[in-house]
C-alpha atoms as a PDB file:
ATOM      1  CA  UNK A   1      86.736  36.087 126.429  1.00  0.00           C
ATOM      2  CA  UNK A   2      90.481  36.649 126.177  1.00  0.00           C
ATOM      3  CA  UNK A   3      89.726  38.115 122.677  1.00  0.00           C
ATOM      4  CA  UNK A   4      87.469  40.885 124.012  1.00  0.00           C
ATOM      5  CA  UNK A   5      89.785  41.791 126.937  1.00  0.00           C
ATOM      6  CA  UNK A   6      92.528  42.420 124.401  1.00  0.00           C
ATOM      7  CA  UNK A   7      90.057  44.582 122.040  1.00  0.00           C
ATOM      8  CA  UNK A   8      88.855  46.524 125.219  1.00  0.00           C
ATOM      9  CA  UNK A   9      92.626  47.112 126.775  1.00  0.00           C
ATOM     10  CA  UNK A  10      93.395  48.314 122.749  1.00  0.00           C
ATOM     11  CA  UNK A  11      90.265  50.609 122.803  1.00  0.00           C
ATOM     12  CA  UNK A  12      90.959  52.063 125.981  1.00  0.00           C
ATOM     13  CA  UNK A  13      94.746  53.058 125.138  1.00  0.00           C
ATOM     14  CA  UNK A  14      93.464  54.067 121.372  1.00  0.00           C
ATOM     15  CA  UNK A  15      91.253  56.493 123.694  1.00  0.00           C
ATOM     16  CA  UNK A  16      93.885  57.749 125.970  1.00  0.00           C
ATOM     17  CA  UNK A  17      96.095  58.415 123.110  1.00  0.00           C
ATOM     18  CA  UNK A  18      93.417  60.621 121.085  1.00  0.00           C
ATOM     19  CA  UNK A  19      92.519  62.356 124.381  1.00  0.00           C
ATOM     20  CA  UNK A  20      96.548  63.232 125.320  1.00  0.00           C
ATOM     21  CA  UNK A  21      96.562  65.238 121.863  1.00  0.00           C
ATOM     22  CA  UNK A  22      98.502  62.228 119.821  1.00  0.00           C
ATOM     23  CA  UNK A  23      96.532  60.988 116.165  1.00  0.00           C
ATOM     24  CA  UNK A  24      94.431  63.494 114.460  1.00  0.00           C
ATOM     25  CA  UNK A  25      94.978  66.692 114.247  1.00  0.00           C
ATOM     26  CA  UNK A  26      96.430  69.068 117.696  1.00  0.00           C
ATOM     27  CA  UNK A  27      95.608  72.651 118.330  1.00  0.00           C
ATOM     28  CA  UNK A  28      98.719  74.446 118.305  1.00  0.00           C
ATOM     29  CA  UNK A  29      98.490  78.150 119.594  1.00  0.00           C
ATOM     30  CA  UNK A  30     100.408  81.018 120.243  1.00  0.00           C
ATOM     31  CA  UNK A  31     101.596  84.875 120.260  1.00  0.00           C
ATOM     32  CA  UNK A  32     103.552  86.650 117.758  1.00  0.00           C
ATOM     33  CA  UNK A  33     106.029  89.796 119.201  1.00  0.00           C
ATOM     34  CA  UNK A  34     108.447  91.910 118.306  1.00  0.00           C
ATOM     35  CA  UNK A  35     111.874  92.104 120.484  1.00  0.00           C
ATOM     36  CA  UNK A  36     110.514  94.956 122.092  1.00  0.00           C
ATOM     37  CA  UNK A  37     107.369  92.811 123.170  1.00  0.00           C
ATOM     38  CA  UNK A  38     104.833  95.082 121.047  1.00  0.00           C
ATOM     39  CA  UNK A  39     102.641  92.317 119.354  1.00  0.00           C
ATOM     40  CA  UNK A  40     102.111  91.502 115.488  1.00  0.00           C
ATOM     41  CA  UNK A  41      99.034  92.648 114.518  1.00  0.00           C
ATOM     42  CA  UNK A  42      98.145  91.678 111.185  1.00  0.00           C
ATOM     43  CA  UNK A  43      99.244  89.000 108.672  1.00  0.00           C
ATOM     44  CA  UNK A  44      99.517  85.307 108.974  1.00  0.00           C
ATOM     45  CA  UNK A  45     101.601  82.136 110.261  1.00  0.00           C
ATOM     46  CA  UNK A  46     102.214  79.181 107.744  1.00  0.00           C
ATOM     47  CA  UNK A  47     103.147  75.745 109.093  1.00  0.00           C
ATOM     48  CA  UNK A  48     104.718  74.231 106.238  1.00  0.00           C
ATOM     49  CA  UNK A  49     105.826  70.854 104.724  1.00  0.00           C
ATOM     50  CA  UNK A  50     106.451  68.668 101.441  1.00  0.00           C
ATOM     51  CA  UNK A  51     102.592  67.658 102.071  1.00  0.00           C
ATOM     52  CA  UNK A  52     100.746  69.904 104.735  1.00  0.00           C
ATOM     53  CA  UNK A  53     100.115  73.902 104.545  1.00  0.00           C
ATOM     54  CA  UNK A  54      98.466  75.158 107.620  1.00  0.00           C
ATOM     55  CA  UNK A  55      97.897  78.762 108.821  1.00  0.00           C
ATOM     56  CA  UNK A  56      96.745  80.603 111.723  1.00  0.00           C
ATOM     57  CA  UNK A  57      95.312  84.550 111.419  1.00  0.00           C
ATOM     58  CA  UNK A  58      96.848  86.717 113.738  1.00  0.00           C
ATOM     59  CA  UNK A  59      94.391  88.922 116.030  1.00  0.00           C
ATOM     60  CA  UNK A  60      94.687  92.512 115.340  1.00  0.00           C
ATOM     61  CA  UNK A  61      94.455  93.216 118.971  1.00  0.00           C
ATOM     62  CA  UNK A  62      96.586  90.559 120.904  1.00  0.00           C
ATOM     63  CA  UNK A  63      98.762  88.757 118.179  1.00  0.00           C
ATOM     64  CA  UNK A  64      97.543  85.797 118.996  1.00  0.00           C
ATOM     65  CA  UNK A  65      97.071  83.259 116.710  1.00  0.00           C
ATOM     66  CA  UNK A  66      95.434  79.551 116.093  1.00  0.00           C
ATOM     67  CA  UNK A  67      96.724  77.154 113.371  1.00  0.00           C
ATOM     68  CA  UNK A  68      94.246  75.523 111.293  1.00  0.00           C
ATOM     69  CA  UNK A  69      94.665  73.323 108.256  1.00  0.00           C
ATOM     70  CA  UNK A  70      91.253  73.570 106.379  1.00  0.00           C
ATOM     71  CA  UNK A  71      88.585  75.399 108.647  1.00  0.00           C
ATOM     72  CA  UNK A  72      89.294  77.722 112.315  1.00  0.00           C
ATOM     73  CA  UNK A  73      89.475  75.035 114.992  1.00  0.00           C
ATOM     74  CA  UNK A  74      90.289  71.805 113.379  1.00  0.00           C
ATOM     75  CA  UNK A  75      93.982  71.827 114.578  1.00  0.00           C
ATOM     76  CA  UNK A  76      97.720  70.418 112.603  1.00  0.00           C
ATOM     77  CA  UNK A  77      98.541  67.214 112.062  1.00  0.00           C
ATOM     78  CA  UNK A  78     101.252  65.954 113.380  1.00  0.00           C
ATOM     79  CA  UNK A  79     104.582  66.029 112.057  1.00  0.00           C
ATOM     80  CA  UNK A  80     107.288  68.856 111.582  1.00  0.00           C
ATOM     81  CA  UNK A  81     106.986  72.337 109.817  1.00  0.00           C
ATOM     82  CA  UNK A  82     108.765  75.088 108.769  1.00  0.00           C
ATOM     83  CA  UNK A  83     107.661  78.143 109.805  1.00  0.00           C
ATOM     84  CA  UNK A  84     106.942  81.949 108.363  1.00  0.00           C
ATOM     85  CA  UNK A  85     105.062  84.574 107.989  1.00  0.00           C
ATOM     86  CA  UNK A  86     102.637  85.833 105.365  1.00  0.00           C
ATOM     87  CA  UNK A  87     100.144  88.535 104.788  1.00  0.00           C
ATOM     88  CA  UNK A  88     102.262  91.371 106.231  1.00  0.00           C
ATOM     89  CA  UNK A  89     102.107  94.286 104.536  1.00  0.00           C
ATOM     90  CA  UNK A  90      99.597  96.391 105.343  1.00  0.00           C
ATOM     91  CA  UNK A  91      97.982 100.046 104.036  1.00  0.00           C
ATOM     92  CA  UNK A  92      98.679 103.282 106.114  1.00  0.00           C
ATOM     93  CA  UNK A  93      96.859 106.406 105.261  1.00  0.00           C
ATOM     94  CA  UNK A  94      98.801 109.337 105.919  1.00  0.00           C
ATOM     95  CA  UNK A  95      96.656 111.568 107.372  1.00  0.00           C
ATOM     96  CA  UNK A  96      97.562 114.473 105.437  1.00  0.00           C
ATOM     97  CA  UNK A  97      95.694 116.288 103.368  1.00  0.00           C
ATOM     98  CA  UNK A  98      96.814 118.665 100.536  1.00  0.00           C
ATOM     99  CA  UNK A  99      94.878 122.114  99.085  1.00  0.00           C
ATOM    100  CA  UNK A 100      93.726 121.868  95.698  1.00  0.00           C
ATOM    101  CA  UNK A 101      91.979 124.350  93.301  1.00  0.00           C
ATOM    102  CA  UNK A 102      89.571 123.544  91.055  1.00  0.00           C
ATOM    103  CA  UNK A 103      87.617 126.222  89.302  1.00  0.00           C
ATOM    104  CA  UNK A 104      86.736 129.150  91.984  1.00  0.00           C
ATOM    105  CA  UNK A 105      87.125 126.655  94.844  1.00  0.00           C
ATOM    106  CA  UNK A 106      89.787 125.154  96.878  1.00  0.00           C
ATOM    107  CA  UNK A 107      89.640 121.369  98.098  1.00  0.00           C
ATOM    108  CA  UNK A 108      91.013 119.268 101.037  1.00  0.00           C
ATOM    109  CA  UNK A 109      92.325 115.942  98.812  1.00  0.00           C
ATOM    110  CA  UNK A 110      94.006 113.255 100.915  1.00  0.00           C
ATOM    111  CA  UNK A 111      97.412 112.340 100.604  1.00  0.00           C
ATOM    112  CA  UNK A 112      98.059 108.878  99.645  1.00  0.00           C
ATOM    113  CA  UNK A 113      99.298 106.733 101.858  1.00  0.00           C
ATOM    114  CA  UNK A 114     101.918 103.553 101.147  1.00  0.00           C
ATOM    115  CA  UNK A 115     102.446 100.094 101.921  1.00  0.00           C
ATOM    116  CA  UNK A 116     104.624  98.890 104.438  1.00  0.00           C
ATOM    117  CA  UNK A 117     105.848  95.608 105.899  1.00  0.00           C
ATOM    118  CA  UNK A 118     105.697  94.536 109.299  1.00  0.00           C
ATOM    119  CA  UNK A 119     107.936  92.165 109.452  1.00  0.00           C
ATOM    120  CA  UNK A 120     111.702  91.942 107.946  1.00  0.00           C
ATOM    121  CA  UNK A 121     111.424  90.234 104.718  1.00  0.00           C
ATOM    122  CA  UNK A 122     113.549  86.683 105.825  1.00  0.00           C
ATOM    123  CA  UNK A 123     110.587  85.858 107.994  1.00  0.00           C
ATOM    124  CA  UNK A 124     107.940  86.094 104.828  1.00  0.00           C
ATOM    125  CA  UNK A 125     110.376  83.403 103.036  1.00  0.00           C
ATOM    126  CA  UNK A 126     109.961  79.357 104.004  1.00  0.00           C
ATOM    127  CA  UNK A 127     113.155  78.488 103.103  1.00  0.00           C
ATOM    128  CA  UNK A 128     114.959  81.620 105.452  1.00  0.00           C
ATOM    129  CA  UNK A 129     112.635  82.757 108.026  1.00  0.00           C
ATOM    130  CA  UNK A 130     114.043  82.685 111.129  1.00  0.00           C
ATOM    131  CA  UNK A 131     111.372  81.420 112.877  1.00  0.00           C
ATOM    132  CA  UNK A 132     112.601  77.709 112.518  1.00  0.00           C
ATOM    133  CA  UNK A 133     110.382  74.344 112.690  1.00  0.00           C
ATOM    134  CA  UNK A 134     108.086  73.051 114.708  1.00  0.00           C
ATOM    135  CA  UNK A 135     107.284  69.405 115.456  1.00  0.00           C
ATOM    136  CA  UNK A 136     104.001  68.917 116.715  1.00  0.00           C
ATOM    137  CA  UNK A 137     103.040  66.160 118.844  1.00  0.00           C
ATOM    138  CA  UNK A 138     100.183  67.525 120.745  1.00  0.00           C
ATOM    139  CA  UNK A 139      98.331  70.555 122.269  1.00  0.00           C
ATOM    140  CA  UNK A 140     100.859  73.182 122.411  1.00  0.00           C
ATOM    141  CA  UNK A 141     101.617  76.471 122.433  1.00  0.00           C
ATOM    142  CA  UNK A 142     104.452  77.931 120.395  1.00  0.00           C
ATOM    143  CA  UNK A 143     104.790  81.527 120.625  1.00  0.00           C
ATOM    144  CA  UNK A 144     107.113  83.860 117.701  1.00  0.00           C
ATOM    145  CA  UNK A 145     109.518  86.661 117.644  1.00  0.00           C
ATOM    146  CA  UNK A 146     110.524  88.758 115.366  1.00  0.00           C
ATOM    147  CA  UNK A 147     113.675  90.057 116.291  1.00  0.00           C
ATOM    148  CA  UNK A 148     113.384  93.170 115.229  1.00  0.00           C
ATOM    149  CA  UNK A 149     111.366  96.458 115.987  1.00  0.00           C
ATOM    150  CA  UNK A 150     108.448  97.502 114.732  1.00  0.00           C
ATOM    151  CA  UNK A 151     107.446 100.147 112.170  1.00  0.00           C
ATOM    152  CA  UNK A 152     105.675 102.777 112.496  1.00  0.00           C
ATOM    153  CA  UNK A 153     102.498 102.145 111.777  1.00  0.00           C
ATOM    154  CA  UNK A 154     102.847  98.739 112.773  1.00  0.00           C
ATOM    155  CA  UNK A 155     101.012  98.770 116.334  1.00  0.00           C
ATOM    156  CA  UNK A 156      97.033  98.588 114.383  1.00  0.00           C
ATOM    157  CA  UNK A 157      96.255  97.630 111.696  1.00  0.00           C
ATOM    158  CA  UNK A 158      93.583 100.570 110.915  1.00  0.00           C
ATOM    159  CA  UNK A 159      96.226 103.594 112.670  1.00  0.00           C
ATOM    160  CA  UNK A 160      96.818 106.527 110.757  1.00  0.00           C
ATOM    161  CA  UNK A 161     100.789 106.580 110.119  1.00  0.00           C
ATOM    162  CA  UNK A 162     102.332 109.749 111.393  1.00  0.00           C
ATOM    163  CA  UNK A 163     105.630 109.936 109.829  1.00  0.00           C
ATOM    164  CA  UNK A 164     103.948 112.500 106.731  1.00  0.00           C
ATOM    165  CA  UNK A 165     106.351 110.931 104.289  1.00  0.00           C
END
């Protein structure tokens, strides 16, 4: 009888302990903003260790993201990270177009656009970004900023950059 009181008290804190975020893995969310409070809106953030790579997408329209280690949803283990950036250069059409003959006729060609960054390249590197560590312990939120403005052409990822260059 003594013997099943002691499994039952260990089950019961084993279950208050998975419930309060602590074992497993923990959802870890958060936003990503520039100084001037404009969100990220494309790219990704990397949780990173000597054995543990997770990421989280960032959401084109709130720069919000969720970490995930294998699959959206199944959370971080814990245990502390560096963290960066990745995925952040983007396409921006220019939204020019030039004249061109050809034969007898004359054609509206588009200008090429170009690739820019979003982000300051220290923050795409693990070993500089200054975006720091996290250790995770449980549900939490962690939200990012980049201190630094950003580019035009930053605010969507599908805008049409206006700059003509």
């Amino acid at each position: 009888m003594n013997k099943l009181v002691k499994i039952l008290a260990l089950l019961c804190v084993a279950s208050v302990l998975v419930a309060s975020g602590c074992g497993g893995r923990c959802k870890v969310t958060g936003k990503v903003t520039y100084k001037d409070g404009t969100p990220l809106t494309f790219g990704t953030v990397v949780f990173a260790n000597e054995t543990t790579l997770c990421k989280g997408d960032i959401d084109p329209q709130t720069g919000i993201y969720e970490m995930r280690t294998f699959k959206p949803g199944d959370g971080v283990p814990q245990g502390t990270y560096k963290i960066y950036l990745s995925n952040t250069t983007k396409f921006v059409e220019s939204g020019k177009t030039n004249k061109v003959k050809m034969g007898d006729q004359e054609l509206e060609m588009p200008v090429m656009g170009k690739n820019i960054s979003l982000v300051p390249s220290e923050y795409t590197v693990q070993d500089q970004s200054p975006l720091g560590e996290i250790t995770v312990k449980g549900k939490m939120t962690k939200d990012l900023l980049i201190d630094a403005d950003p580019p035009e052409g930053a605010s969507n990822p599908t805008e049409v950059e206006k700059s003509g260059e």
